[in-house]
C-alpha atoms as a PDB file:
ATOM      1  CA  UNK A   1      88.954 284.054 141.927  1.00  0.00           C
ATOM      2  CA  UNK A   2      88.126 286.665 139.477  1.00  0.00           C
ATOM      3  CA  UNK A   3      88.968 289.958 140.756  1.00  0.00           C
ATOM      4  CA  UNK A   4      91.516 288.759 143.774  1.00  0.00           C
ATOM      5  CA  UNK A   5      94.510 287.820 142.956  1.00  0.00           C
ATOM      6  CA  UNK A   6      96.596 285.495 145.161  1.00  0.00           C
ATOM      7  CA  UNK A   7      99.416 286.980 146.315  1.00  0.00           C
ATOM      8  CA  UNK A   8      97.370 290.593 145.660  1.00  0.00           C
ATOM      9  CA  UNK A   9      96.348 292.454 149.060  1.00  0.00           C
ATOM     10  CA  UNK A  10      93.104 290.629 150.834  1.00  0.00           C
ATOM     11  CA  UNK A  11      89.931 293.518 151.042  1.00  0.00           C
ATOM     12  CA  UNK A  12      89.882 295.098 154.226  1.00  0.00           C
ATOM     13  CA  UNK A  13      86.660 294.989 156.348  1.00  0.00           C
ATOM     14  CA  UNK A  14      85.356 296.071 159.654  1.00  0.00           C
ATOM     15  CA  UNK A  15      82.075 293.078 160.421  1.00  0.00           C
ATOM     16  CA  UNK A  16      80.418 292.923 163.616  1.00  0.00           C
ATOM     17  CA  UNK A  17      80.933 289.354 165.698  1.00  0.00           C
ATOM     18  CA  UNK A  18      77.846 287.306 167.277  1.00  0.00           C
ATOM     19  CA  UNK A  19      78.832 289.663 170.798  1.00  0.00           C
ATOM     20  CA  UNK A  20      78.584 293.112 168.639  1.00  0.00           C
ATOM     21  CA  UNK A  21      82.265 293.347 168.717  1.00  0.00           C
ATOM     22  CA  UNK A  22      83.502 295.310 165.845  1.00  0.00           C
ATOM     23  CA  UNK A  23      86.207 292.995 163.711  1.00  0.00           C
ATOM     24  CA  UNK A  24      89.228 294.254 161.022  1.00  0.00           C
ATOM     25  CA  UNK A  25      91.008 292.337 159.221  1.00  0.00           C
ATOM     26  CA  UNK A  26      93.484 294.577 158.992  1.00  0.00           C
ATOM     27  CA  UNK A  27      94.163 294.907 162.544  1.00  0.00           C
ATOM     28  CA  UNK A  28      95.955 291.317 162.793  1.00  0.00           C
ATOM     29  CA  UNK A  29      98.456 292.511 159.770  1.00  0.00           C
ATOM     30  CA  UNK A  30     101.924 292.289 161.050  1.00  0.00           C
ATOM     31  CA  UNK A  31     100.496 289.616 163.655  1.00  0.00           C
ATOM     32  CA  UNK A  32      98.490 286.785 162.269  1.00  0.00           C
ATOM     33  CA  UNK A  33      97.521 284.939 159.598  1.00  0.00           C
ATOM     34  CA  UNK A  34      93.606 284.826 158.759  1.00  0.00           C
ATOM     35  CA  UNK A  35      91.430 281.990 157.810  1.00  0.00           C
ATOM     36  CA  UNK A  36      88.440 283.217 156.027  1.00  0.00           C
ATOM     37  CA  UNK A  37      85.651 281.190 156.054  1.00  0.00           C
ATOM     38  CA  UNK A  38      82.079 282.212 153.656  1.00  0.00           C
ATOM     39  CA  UNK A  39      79.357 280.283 154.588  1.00  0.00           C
ATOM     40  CA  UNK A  40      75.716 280.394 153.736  1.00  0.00           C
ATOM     41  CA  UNK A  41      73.656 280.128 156.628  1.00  0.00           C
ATOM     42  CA  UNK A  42      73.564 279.139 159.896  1.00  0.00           C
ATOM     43  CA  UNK A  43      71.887 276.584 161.210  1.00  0.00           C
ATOM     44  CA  UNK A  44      71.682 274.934 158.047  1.00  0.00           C
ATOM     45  CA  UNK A  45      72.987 270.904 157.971  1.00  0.00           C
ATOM     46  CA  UNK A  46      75.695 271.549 156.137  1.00  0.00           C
ATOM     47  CA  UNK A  47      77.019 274.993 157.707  1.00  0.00           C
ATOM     48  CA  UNK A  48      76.875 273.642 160.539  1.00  0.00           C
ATOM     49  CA  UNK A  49      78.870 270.733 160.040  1.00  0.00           C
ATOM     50  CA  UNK A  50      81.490 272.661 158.663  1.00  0.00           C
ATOM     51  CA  UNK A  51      81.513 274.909 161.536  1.00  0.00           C
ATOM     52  CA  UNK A  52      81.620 272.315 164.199  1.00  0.00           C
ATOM     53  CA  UNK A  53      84.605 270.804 161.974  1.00  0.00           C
ATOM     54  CA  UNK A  54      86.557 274.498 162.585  1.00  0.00           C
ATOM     55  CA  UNK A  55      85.567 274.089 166.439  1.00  0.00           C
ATOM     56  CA  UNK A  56      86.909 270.784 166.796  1.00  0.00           C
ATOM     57  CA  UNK A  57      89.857 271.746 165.097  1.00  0.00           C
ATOM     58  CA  UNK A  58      90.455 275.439 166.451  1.00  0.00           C
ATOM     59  CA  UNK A  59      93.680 274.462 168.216  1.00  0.00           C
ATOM     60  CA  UNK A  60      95.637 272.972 164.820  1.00  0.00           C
ATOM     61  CA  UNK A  61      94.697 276.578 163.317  1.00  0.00           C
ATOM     62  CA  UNK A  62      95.602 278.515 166.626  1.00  0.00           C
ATOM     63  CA  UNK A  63      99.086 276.487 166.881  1.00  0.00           C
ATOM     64  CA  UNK A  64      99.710 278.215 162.978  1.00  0.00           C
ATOM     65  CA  UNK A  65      99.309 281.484 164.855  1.00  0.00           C
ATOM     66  CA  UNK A  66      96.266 281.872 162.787  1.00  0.00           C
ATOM     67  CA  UNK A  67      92.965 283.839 163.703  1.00  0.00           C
ATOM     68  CA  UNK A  68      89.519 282.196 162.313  1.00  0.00           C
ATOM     69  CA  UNK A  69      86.778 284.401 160.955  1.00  0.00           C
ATOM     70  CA  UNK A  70      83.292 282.612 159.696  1.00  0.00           C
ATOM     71  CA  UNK A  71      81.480 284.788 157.600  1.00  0.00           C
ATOM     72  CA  UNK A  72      77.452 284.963 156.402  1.00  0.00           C
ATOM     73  CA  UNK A  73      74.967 287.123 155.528  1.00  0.00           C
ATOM     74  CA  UNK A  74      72.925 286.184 158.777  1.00  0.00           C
ATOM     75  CA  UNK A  75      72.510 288.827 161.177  1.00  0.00           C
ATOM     76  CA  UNK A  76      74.149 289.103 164.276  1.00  0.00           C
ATOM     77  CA  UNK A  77      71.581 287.951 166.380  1.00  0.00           C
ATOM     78  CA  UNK A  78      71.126 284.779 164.795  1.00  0.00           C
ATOM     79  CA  UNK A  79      74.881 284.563 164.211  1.00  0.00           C
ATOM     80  CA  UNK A  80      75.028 284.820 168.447  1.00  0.00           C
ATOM     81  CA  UNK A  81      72.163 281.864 168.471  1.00  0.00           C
ATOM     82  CA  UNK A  82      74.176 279.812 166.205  1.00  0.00           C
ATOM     83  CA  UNK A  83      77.407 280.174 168.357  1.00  0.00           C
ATOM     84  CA  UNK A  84      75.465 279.412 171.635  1.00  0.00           C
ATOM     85  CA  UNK A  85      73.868 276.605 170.736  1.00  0.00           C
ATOM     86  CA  UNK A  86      76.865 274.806 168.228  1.00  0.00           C
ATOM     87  CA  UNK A  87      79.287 276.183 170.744  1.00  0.00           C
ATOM     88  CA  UNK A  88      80.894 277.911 168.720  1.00  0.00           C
ATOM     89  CA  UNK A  89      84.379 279.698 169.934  1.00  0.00           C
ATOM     90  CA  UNK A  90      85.693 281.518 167.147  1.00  0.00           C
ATOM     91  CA  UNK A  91      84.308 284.825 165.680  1.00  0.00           C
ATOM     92  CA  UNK A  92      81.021 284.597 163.734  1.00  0.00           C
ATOM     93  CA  UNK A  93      80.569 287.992 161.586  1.00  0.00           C
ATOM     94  CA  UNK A  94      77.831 289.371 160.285  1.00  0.00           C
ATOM     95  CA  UNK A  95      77.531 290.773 156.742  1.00  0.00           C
ATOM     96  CA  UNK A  96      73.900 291.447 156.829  1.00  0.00           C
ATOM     97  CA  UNK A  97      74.104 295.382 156.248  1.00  0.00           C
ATOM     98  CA  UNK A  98      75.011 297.095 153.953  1.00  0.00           C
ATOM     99  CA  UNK A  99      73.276 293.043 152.928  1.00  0.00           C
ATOM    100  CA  UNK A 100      77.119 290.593 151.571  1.00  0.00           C
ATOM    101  CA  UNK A 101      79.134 294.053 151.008  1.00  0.00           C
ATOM    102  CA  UNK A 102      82.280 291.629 152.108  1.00  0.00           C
ATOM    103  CA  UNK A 103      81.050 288.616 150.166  1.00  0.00           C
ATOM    104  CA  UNK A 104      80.766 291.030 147.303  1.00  0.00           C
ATOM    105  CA  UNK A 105      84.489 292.293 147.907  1.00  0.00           C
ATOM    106  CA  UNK A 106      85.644 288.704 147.604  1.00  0.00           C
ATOM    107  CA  UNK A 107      83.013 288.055 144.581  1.00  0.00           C
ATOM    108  CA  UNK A 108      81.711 285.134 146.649  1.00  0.00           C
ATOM    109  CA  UNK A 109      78.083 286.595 147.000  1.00  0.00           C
ATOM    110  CA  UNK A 110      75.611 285.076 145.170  1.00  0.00           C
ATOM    111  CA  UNK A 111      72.905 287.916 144.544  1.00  0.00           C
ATOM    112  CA  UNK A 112      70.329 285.013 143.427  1.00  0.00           C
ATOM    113  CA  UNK A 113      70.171 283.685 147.114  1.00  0.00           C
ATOM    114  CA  UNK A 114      71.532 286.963 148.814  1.00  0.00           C
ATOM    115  CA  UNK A 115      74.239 284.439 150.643  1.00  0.00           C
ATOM    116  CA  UNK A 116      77.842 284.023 150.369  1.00  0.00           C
ATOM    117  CA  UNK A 117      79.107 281.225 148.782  1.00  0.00           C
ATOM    118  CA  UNK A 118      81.125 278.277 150.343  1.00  0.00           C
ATOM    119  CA  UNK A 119      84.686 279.708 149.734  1.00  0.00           C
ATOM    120  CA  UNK A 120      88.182 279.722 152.135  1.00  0.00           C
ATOM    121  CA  UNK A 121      90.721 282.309 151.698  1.00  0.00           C
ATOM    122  CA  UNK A 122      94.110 282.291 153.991  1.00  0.00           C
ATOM    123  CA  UNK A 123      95.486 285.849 154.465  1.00  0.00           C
ATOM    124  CA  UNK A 124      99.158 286.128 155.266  1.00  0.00           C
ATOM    125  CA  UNK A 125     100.468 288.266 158.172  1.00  0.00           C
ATOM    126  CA  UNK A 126     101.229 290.803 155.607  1.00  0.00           C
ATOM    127  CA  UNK A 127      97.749 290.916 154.465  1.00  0.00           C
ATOM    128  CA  UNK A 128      97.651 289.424 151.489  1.00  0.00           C
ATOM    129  CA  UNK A 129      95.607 286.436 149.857  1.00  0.00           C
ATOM    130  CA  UNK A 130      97.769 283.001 149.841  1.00  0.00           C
ATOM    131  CA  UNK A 131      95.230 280.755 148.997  1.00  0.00           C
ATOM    132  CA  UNK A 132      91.760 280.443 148.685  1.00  0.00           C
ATOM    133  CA  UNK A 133      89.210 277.637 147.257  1.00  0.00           C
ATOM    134  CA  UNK A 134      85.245 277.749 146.387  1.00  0.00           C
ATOM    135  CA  UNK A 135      83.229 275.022 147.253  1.00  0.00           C
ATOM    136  CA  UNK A 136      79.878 274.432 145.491  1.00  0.00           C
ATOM    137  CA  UNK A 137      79.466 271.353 146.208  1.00  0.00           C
ATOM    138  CA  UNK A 138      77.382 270.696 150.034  1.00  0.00           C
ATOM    139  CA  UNK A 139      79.963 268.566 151.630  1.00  0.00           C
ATOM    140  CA  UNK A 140      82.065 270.906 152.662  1.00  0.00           C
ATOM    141  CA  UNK A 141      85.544 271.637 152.646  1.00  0.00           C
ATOM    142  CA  UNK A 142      88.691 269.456 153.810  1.00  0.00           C
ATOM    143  CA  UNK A 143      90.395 271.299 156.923  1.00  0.00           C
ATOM    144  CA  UNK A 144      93.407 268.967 156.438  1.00  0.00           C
ATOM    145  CA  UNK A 145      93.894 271.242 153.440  1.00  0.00           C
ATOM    146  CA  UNK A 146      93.399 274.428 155.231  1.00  0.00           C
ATOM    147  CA  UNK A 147      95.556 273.633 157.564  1.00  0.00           C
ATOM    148  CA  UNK A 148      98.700 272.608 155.363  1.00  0.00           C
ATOM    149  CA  UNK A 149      97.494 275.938 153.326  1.00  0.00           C
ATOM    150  CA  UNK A 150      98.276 277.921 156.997  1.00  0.00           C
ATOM    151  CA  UNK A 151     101.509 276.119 157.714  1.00  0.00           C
ATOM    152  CA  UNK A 152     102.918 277.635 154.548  1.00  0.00           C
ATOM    153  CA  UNK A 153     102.245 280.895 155.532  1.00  0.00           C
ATOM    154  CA  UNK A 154     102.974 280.625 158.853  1.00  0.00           C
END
């Protein structure tokens, strides 16, 4: 993670969700803890896996007292497509414009493809980065892991 530090304070952001519902981070601080979730693109094989793996496992995250945010570059429209036809119940935001200004913040962007990259980041309720992990590799990442990551900061 160059430029976060765990244990430093997680970037703030407003995003919209696939509804058009503005989304802060900082508004669960003092509440919940946040699973971050980059992801490249929906409707892609392996995005899509990984997303139906969060769905099927929303309730482990939501006994943690943990909120889920997925994040992409796709816009919101396609983000509300995505989430309709995976049925997908947690919030998808959109960091199309200004185009992976939160990716960026998190240094998980990769300007070549103008997507973010597979990475996971658990925020504390006080805001600040616990854990986080950057997959390049397309098979994903291991929610077991997540979820023992949220336990711990629980």
């Amino acid at each position: 993670m160059s430029g976060l530090q765990l244990g430093g304070p997680a970037p703030d952001f407003t995003l919209r969700d696939q509804f058009g519902q503005d989304v802060t981070l900082s508004s669960y601080r003092g509440k919940k803890a946040v699973g971050i979730f980059f992801y490249p693109y929906a409707f892609s094989g392996v995005c899509t896996g990984e997303m139906a793996g969060i769905r099927d496992r929303l309730a482990e995250f939501l006994t943690f007292d943990t909120e889920v945010l997925a994040i992409s570059c796709d816009p919101m429209f396609a983000l509300r497509a995505f989430a309709d036809q995976d049925g997908l119940n947690f919030p998808l935001l959109s960091d199309f414009w200004p185009h992976g200004e939160v990716a960026r913040a998190y240094d998980v962007l990769d300007e070549s493809t103008g997507a973010a990259r597979r990475s996971s980041y658990v925020i504390d309720k006080q805001g600040l980065v616990r854990w986080a992990v950057h997959n390049a590799m397309p098979e994903g990442r291991d929610l077991d892991e997540h979820l023992a990551q949220l336990t711990a900061v629980a």
